[in-house]
C-alpha atoms as a PDB file:
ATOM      1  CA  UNK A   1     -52.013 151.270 -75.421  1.00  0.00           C
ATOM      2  CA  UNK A   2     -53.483 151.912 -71.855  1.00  0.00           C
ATOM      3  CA  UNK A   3     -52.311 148.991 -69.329  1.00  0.00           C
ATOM      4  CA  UNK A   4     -55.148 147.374 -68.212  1.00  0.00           C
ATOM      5  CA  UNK A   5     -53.916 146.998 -64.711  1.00  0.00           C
ATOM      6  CA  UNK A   6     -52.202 149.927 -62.705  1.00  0.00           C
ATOM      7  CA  UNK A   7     -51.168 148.179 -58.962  1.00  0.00           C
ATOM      8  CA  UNK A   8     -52.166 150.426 -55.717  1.00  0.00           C
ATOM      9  CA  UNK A   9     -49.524 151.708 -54.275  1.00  0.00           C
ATOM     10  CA  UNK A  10     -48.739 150.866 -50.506  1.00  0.00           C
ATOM     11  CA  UNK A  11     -48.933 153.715 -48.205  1.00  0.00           C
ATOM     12  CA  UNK A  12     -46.684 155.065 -45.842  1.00  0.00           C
ATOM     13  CA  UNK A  13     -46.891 154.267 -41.808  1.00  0.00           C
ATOM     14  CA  UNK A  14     -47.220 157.296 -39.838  1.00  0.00           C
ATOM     15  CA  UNK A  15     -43.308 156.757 -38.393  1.00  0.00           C
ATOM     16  CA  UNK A  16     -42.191 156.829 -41.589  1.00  0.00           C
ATOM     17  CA  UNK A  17     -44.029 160.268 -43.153  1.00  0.00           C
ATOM     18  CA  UNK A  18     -40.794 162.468 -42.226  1.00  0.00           C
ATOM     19  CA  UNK A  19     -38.761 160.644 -44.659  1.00  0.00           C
ATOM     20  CA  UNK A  20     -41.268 159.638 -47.192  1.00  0.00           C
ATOM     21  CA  UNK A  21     -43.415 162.339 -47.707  1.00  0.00           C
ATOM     22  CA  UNK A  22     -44.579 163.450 -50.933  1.00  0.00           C
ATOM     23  CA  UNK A  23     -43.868 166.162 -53.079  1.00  0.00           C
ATOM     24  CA  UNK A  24     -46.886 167.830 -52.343  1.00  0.00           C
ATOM     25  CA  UNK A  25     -46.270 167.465 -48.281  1.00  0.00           C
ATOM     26  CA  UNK A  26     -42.585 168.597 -48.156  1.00  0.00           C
ATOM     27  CA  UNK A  27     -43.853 172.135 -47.174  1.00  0.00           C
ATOM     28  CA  UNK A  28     -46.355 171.053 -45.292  1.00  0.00           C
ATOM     29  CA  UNK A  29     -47.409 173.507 -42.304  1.00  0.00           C
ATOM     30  CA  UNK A  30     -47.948 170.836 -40.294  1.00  0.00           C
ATOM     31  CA  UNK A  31     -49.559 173.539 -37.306  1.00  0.00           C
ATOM     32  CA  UNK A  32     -52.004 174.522 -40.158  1.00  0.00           C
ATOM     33  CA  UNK A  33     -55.738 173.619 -40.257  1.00  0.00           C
ATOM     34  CA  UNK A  34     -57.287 171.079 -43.240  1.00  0.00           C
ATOM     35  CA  UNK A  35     -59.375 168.966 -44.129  1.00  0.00           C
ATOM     36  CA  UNK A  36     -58.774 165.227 -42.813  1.00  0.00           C
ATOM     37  CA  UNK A  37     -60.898 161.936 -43.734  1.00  0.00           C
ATOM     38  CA  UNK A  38     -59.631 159.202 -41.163  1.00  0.00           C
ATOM     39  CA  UNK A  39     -61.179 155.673 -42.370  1.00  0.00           C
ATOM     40  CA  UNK A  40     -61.147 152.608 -40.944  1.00  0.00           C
ATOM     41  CA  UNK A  41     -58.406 150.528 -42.432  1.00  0.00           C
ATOM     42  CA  UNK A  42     -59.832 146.546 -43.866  1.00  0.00           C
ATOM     43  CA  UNK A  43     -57.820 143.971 -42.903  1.00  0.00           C
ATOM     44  CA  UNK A  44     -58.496 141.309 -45.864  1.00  0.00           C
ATOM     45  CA  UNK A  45     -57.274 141.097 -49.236  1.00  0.00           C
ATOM     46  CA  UNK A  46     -56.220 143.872 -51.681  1.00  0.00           C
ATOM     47  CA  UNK A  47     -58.195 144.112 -55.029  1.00  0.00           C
ATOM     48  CA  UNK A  48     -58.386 145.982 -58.611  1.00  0.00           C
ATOM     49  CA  UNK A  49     -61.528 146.603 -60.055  1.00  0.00           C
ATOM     50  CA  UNK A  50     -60.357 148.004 -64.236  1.00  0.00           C
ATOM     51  CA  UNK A  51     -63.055 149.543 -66.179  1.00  0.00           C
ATOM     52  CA  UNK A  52     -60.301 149.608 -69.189  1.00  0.00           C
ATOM     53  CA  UNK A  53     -62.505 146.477 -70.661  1.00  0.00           C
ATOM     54  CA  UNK A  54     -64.976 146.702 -73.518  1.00  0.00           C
ATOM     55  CA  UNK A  55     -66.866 143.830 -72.900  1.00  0.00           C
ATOM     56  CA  UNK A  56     -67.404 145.001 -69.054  1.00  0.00           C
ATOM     57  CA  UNK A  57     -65.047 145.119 -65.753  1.00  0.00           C
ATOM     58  CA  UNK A  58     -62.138 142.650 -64.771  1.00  0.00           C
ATOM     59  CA  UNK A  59     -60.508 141.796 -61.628  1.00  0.00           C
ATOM     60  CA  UNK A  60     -57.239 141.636 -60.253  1.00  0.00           C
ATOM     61  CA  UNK A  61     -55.132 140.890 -56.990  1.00  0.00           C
ATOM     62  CA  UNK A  62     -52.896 143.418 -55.460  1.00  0.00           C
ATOM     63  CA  UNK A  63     -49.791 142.030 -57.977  1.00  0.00           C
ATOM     64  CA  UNK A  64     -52.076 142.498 -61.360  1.00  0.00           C
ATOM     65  CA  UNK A  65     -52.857 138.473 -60.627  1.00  0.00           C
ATOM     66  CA  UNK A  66     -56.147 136.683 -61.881  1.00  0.00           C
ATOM     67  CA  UNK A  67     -58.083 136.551 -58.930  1.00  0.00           C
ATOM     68  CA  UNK A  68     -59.557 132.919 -57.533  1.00  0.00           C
ATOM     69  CA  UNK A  69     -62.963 131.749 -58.443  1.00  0.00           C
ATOM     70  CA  UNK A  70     -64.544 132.859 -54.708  1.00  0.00           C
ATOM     71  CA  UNK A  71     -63.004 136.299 -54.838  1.00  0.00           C
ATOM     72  CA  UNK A  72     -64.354 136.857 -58.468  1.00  0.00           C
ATOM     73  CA  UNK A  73     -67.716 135.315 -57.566  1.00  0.00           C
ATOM     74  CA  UNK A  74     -67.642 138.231 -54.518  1.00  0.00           C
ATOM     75  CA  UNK A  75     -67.226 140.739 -57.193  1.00  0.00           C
ATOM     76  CA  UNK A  76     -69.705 139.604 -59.382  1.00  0.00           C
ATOM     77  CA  UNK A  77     -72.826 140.087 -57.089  1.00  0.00           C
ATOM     78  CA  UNK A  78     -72.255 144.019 -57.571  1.00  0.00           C
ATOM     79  CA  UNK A  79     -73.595 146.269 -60.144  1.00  0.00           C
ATOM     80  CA  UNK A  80     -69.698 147.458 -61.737  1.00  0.00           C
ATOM     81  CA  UNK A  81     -72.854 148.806 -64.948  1.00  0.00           C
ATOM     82  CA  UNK A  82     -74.523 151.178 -62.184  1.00  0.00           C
ATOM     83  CA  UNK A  83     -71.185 151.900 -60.578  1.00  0.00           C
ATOM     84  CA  UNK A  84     -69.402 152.979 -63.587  1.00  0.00           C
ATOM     85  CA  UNK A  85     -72.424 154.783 -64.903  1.00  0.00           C
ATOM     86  CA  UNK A  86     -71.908 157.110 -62.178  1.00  0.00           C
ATOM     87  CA  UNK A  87     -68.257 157.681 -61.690  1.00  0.00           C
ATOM     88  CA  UNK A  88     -68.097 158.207 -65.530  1.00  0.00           C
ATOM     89  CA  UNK A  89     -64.725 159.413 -65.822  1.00  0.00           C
ATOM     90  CA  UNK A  90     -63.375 156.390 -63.629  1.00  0.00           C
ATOM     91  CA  UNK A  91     -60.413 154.073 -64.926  1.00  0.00           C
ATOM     92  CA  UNK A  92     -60.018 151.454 -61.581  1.00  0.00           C
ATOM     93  CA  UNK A  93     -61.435 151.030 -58.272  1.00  0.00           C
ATOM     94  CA  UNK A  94     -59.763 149.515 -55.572  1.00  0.00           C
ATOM     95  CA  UNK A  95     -61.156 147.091 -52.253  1.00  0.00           C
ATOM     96  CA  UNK A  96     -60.392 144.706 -49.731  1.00  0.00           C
ATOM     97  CA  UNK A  97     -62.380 141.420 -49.854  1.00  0.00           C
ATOM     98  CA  UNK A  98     -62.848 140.354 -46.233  1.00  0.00           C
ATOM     99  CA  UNK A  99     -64.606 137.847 -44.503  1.00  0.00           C
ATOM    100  CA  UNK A 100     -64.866 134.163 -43.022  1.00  0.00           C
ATOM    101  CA  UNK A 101     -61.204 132.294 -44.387  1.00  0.00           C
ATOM    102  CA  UNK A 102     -59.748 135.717 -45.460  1.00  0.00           C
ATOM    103  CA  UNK A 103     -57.528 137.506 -43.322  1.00  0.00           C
ATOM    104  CA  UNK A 104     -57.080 136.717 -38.898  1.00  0.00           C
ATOM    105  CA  UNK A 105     -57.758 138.851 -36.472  1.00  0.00           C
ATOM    106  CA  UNK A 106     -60.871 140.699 -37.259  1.00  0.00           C
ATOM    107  CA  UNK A 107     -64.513 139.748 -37.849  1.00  0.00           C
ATOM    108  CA  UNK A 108     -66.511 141.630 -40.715  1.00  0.00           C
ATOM    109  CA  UNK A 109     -69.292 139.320 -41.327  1.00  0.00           C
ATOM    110  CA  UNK A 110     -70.527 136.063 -42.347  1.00  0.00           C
ATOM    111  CA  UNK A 111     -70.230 136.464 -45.883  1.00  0.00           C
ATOM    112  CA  UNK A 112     -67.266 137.853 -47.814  1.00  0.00           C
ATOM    113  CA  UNK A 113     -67.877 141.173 -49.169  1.00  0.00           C
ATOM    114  CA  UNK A 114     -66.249 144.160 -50.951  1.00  0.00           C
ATOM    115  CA  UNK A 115     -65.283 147.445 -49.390  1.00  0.00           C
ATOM    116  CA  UNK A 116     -64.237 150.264 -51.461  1.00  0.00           C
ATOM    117  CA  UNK A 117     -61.429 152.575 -49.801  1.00  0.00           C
ATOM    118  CA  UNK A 118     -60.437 154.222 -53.443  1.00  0.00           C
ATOM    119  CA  UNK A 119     -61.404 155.243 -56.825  1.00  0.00           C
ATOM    120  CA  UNK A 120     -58.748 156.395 -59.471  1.00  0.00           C
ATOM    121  CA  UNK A 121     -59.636 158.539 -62.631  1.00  0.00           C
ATOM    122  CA  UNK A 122     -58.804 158.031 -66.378  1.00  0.00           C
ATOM    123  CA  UNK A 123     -56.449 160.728 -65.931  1.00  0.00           C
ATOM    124  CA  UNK A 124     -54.987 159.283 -62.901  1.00  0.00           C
ATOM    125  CA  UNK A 125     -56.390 161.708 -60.163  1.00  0.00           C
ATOM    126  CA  UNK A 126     -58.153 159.618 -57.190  1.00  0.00           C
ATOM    127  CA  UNK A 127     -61.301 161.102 -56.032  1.00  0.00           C
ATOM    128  CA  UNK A 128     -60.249 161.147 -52.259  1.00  0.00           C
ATOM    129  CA  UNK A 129     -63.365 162.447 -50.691  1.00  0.00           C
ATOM    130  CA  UNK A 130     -65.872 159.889 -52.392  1.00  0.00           C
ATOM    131  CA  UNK A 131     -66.798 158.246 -49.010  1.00  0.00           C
ATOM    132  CA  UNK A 132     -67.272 160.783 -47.400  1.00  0.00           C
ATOM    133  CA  UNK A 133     -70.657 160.602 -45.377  1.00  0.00           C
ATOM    134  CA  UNK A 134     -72.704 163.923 -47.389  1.00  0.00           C
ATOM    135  CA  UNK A 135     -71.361 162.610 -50.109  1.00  0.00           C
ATOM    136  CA  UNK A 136     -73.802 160.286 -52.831  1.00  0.00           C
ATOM    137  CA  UNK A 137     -72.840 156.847 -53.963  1.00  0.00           C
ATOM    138  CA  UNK A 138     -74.070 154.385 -55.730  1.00  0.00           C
ATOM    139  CA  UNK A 139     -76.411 151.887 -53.891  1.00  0.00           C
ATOM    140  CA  UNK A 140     -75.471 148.300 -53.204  1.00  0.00           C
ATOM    141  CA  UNK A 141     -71.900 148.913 -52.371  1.00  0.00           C
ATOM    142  CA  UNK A 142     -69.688 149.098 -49.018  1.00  0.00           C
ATOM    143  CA  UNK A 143     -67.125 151.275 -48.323  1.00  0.00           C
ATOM    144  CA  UNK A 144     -64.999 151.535 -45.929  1.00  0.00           C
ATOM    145  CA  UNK A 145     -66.171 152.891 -42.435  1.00  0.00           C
ATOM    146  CA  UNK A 146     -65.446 156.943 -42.042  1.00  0.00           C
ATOM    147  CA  UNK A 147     -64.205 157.334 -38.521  1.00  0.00           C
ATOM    148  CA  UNK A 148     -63.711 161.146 -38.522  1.00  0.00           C
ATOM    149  CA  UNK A 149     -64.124 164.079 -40.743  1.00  0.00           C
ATOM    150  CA  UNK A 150     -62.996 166.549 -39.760  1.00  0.00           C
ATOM    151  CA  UNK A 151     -60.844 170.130 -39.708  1.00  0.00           C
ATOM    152  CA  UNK A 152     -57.289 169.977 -37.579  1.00  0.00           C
ATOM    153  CA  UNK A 153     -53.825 170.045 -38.248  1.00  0.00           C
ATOM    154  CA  UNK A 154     -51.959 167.221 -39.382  1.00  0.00           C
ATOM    155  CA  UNK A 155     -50.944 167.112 -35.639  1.00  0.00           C
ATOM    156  CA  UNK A 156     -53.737 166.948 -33.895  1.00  0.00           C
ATOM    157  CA  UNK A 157     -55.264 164.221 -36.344  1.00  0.00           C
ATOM    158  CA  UNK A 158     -51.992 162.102 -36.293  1.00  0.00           C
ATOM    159  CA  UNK A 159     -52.372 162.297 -32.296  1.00  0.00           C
ATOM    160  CA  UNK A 160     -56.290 161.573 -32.409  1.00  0.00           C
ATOM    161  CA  UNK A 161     -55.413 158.509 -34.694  1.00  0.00           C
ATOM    162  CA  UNK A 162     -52.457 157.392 -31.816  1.00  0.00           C
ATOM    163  CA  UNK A 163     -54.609 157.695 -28.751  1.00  0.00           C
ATOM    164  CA  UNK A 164     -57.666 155.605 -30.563  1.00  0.00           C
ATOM    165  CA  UNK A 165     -54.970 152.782 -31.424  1.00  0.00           C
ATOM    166  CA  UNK A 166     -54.044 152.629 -27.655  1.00  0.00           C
ATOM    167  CA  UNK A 167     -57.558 152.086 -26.900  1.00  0.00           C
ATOM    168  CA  UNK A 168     -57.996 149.329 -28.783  1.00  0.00           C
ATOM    169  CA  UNK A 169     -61.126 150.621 -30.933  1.00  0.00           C
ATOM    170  CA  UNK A 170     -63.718 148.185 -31.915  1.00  0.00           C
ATOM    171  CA  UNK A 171     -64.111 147.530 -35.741  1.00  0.00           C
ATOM    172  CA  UNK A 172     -67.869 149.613 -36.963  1.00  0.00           C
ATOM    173  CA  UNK A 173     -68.305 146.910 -38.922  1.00  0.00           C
ATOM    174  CA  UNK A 174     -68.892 144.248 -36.616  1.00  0.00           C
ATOM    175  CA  UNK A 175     -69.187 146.095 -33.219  1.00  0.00           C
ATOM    176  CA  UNK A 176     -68.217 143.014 -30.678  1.00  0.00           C
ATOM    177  CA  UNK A 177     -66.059 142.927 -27.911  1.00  0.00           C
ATOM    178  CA  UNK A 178     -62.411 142.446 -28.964  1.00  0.00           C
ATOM    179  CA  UNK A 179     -62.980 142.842 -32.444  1.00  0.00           C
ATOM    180  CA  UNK A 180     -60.193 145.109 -32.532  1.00  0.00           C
ATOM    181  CA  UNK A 181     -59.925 147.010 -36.227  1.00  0.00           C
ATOM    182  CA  UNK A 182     -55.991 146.374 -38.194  1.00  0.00           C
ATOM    183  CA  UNK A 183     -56.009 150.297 -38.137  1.00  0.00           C
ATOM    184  CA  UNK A 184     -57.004 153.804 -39.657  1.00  0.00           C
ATOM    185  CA  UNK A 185     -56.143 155.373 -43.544  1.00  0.00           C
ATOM    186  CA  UNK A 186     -55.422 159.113 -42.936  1.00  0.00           C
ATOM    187  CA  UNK A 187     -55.983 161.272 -45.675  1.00  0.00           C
ATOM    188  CA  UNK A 188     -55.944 165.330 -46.394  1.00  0.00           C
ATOM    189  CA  UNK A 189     -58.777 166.446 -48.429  1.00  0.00           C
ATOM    190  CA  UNK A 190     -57.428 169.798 -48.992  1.00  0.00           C
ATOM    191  CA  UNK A 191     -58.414 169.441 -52.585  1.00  0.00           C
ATOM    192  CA  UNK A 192     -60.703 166.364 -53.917  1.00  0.00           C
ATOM    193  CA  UNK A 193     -58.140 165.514 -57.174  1.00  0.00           C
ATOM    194  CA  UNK A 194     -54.491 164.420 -56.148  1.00  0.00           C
ATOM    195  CA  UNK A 195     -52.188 162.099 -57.979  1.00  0.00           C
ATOM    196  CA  UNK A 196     -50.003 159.321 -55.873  1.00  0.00           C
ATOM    197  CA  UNK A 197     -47.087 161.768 -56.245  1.00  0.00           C
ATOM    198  CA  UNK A 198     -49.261 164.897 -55.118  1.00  0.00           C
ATOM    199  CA  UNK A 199     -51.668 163.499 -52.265  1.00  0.00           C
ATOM    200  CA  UNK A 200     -51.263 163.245 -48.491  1.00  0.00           C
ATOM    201  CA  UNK A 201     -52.327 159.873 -47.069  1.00  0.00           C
ATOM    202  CA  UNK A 202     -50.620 157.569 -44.871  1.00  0.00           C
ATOM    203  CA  UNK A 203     -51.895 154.667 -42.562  1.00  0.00           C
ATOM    204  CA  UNK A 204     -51.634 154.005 -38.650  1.00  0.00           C
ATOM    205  CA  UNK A 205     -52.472 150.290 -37.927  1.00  0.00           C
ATOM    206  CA  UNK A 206     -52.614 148.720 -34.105  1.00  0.00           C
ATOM    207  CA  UNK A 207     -49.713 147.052 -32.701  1.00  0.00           C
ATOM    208  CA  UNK A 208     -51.250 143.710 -32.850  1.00  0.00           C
ATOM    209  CA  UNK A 209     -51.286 144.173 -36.760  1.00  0.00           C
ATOM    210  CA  UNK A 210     -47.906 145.813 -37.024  1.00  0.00           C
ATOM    211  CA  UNK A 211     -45.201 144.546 -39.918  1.00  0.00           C
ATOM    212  CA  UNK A 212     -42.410 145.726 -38.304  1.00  0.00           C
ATOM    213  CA  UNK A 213     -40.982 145.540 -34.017  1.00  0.00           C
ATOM    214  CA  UNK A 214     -40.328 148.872 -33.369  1.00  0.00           C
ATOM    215  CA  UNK A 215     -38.150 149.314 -30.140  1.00  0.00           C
ATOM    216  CA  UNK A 216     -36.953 145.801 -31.006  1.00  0.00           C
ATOM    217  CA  UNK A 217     -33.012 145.200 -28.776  1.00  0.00           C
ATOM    218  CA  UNK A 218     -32.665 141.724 -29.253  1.00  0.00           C
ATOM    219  CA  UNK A 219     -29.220 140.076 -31.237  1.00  0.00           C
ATOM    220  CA  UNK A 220     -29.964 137.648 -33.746  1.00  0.00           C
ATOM    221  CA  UNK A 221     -26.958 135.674 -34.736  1.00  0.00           C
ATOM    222  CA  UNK A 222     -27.017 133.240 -37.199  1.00  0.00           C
ATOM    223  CA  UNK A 223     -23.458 131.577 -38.562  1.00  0.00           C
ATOM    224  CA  UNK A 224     -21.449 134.308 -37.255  1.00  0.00           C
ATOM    225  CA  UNK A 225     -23.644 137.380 -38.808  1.00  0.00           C
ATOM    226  CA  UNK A 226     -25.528 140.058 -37.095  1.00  0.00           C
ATOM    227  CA  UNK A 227     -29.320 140.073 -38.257  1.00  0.00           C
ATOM    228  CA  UNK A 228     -30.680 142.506 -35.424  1.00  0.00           C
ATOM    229  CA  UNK A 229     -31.145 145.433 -37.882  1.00  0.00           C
ATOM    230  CA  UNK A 230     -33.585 142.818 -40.089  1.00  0.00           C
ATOM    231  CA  UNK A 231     -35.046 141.229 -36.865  1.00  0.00           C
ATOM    232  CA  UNK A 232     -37.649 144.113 -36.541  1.00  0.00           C
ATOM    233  CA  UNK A 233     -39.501 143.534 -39.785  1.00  0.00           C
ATOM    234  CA  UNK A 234     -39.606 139.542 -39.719  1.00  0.00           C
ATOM    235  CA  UNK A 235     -42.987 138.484 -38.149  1.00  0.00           C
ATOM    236  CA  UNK A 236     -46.038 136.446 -39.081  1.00  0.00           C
ATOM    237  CA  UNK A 237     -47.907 140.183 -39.928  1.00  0.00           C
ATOM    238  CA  UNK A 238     -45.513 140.644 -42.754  1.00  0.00           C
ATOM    239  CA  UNK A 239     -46.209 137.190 -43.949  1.00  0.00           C
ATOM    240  CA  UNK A 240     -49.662 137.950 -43.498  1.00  0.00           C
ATOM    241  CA  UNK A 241     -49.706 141.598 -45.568  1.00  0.00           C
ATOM    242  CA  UNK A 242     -47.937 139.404 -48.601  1.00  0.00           C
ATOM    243  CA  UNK A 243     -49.658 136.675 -48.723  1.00  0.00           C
ATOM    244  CA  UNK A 244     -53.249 139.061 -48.934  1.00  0.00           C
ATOM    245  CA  UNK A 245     -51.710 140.217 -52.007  1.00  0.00           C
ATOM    246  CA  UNK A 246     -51.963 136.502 -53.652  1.00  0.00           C
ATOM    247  CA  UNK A 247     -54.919 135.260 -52.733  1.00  0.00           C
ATOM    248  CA  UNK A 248     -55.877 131.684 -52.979  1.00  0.00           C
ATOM    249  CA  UNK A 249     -52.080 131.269 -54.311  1.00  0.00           C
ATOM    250  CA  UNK A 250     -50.941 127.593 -54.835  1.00  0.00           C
ATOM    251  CA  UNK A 251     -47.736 125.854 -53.641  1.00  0.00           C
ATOM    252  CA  UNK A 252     -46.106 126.496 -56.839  1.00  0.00           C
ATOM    253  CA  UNK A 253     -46.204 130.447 -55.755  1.00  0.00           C
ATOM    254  CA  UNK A 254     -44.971 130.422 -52.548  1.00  0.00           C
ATOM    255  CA  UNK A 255     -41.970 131.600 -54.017  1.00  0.00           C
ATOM    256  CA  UNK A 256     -43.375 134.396 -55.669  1.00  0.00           C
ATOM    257  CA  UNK A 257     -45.282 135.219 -52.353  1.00  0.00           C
ATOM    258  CA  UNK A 258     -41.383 135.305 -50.409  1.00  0.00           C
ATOM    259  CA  UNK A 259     -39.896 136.980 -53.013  1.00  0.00           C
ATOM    260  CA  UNK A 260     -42.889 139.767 -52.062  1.00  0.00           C
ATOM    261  CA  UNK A 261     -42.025 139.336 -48.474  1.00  0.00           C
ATOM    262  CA  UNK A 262     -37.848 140.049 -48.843  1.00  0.00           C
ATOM    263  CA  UNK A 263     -38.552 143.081 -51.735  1.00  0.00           C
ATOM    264  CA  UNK A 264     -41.320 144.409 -49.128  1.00  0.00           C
ATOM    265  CA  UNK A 265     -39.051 144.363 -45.980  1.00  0.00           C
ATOM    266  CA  UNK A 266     -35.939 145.996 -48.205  1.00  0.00           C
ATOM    267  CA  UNK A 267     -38.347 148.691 -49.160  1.00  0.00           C
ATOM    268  CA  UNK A 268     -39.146 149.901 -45.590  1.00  0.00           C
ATOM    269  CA  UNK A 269     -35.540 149.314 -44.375  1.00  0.00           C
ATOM    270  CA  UNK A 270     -34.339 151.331 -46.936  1.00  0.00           C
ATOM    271  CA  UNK A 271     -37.502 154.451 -45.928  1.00  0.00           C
ATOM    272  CA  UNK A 272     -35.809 153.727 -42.387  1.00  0.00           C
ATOM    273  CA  UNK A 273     -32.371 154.155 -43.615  1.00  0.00           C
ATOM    274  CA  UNK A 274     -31.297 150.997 -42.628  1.00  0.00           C
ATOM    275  CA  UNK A 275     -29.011 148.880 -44.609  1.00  0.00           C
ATOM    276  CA  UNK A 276     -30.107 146.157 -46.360  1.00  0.00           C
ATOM    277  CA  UNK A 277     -27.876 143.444 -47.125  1.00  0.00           C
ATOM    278  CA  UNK A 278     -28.575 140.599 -49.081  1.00  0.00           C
ATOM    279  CA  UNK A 279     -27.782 137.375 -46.316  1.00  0.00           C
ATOM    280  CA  UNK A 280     -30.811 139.293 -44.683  1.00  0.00           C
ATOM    281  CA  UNK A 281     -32.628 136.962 -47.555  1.00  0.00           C
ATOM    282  CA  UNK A 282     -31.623 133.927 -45.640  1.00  0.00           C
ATOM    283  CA  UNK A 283     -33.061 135.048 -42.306  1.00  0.00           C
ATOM    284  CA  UNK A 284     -35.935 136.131 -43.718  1.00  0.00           C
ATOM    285  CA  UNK A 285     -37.190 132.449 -45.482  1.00  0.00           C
ATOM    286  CA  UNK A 286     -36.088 130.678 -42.047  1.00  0.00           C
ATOM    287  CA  UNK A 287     -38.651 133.034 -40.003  1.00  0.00           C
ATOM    288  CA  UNK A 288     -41.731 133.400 -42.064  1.00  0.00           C
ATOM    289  CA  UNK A 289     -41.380 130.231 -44.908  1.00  0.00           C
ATOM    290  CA  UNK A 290     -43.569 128.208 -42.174  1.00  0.00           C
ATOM    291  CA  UNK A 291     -46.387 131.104 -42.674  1.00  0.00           C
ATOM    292  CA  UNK A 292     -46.254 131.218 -46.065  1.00  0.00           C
ATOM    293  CA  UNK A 293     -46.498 127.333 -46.414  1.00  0.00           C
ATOM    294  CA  UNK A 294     -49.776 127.054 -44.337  1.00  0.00           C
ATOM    295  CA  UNK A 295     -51.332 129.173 -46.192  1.00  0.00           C
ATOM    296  CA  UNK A 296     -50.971 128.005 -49.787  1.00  0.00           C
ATOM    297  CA  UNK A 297     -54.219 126.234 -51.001  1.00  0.00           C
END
């Protein structure tokens, strides 16, 4: 039997694409010219959308999780009939709920809404170009805001995406000064069908969002051990990423919400090849426990 859930997977940051790219961008001519989609990437929380239901859609967090009453009513007020009328062959869509008492840091609106960034097929190809702006959807939706599409080399669009972070681009969404957007979703459309093992997409988010110090030189010493190579990837952004992933979570899963925080931190460690070892655990509650408290409901 079909799961009924299949979780998103995270994407790649731009530093880390040399070491982590896929098997369909190992012999990647990065000089060569394609097709690139560069969206604007939603800082809120990370939702499923299954059409693997007979009796009509369901609705999970990022971790396969019910989702609370709010985010479900959110989800509600769209037409998923109309929606999956149209992408016929469609298994799950995927979002990010944002709005007022969602994520910090950026304004969207002054209602929580839905914006689509993915669709994935029944035979697990994502249609990557279905926001693009020629492209038809289905009315009554938001997607996520298209930034640029257009034909360079992986270069040139990975040095685009760079120079618009330094400038501190406004969010389309809510176009007010200092609304500064978490970052941009780069994606190759060099054919519309691509797998998670076969397609080229990778994120670049502003510093003021960023999960992990880079350039970091300070010595963290705690009982005797050395906890500068963790150091870079403890912050409140990290705690901010996981707890997005359970949203309205209780007290009685703000373990599960840490336990997300250390497995998330060894995971780009070990894409930076840096060692992970396990009193790193220790270091990590102490700095971001006080995050992850506040925000349980």
């Amino acid at each position: 039997m079909n799961k009924k859930f299949i979780r998103y997977n995270s994407l790649d940051n731009y530093w880390n694409l040399e070491k982590t790219m896929s098997l369909y961008a190992r012999d990647f001519d990065m000089k060569c010219t394609r097709s690139w989609l560069v969206t604007e990437k939603i800082h809120g929380d990370n939702v499923c959308i299954s059409n693997r239901y007979k009796d009509g859609p369901a609705f999970f967090t990022r971790n396969g999780n019910q989702l609370p009453y709010g985010h479900q009513e959110v989800l509600r007020s769209y037409n998923w009939t109309e929606f999956f009328k149209y992408y016929t062959d469609i298994d799950f869509a995927y979002g990010e709920i944002a709005g007022p008492g969602i994520q910090k840091g950026v304004t969207y609106s002054d209602e929580k809404r839905l914006y689509l960034f993915d669709i994935c097929n029944k035979d697990g190809t994502f249609v990557t170009d279905f926001n693009r702006r020629n492209v038809t959807k289905p009315e009554g939706f938001h997607y996520v805001p298209v930034f640029y599409d257009i034909q360079a080399s992986y270069e040139m669009v990975l040095k685009l995406s760079l120079r618009c972070m330094e400038y501190d681009v406004i969010s389309t969404i809510c176009y007010e000064p200092g609304n500064i957007l978490e970052g941009f979703v780069v994606r190759c459309l060099s054919t519309p069908m691509l797998t998670d093992e076969t397609r080229f997409i990778f994120k670049v988010k502003h510093p003021k969002f960023d999960e992990k110090v880079r350039g970091a030189k300070k010595k963290n010493k705690l009982e005797g051990v050395d906890f500068s190579p963790v150091d870079p990837y403890v912050n409140e952004n990290r705690a901010n990423s996981a707890m997005s992933k359970f949203p309205g979570y209780r007290k009685h899963q703000i373990g599960d919400v840490m336990r997300e925080i250390v497995e998330d931190i060894k995971t780009d460690m070990k894409k930076d090849g840096v060692k992970w070892d396990k009193v790193y655990s220790k270091y990590i509650n102490k700095n971001v426990s006080q995050f992850v408290v506040q925000g349980a409901a």
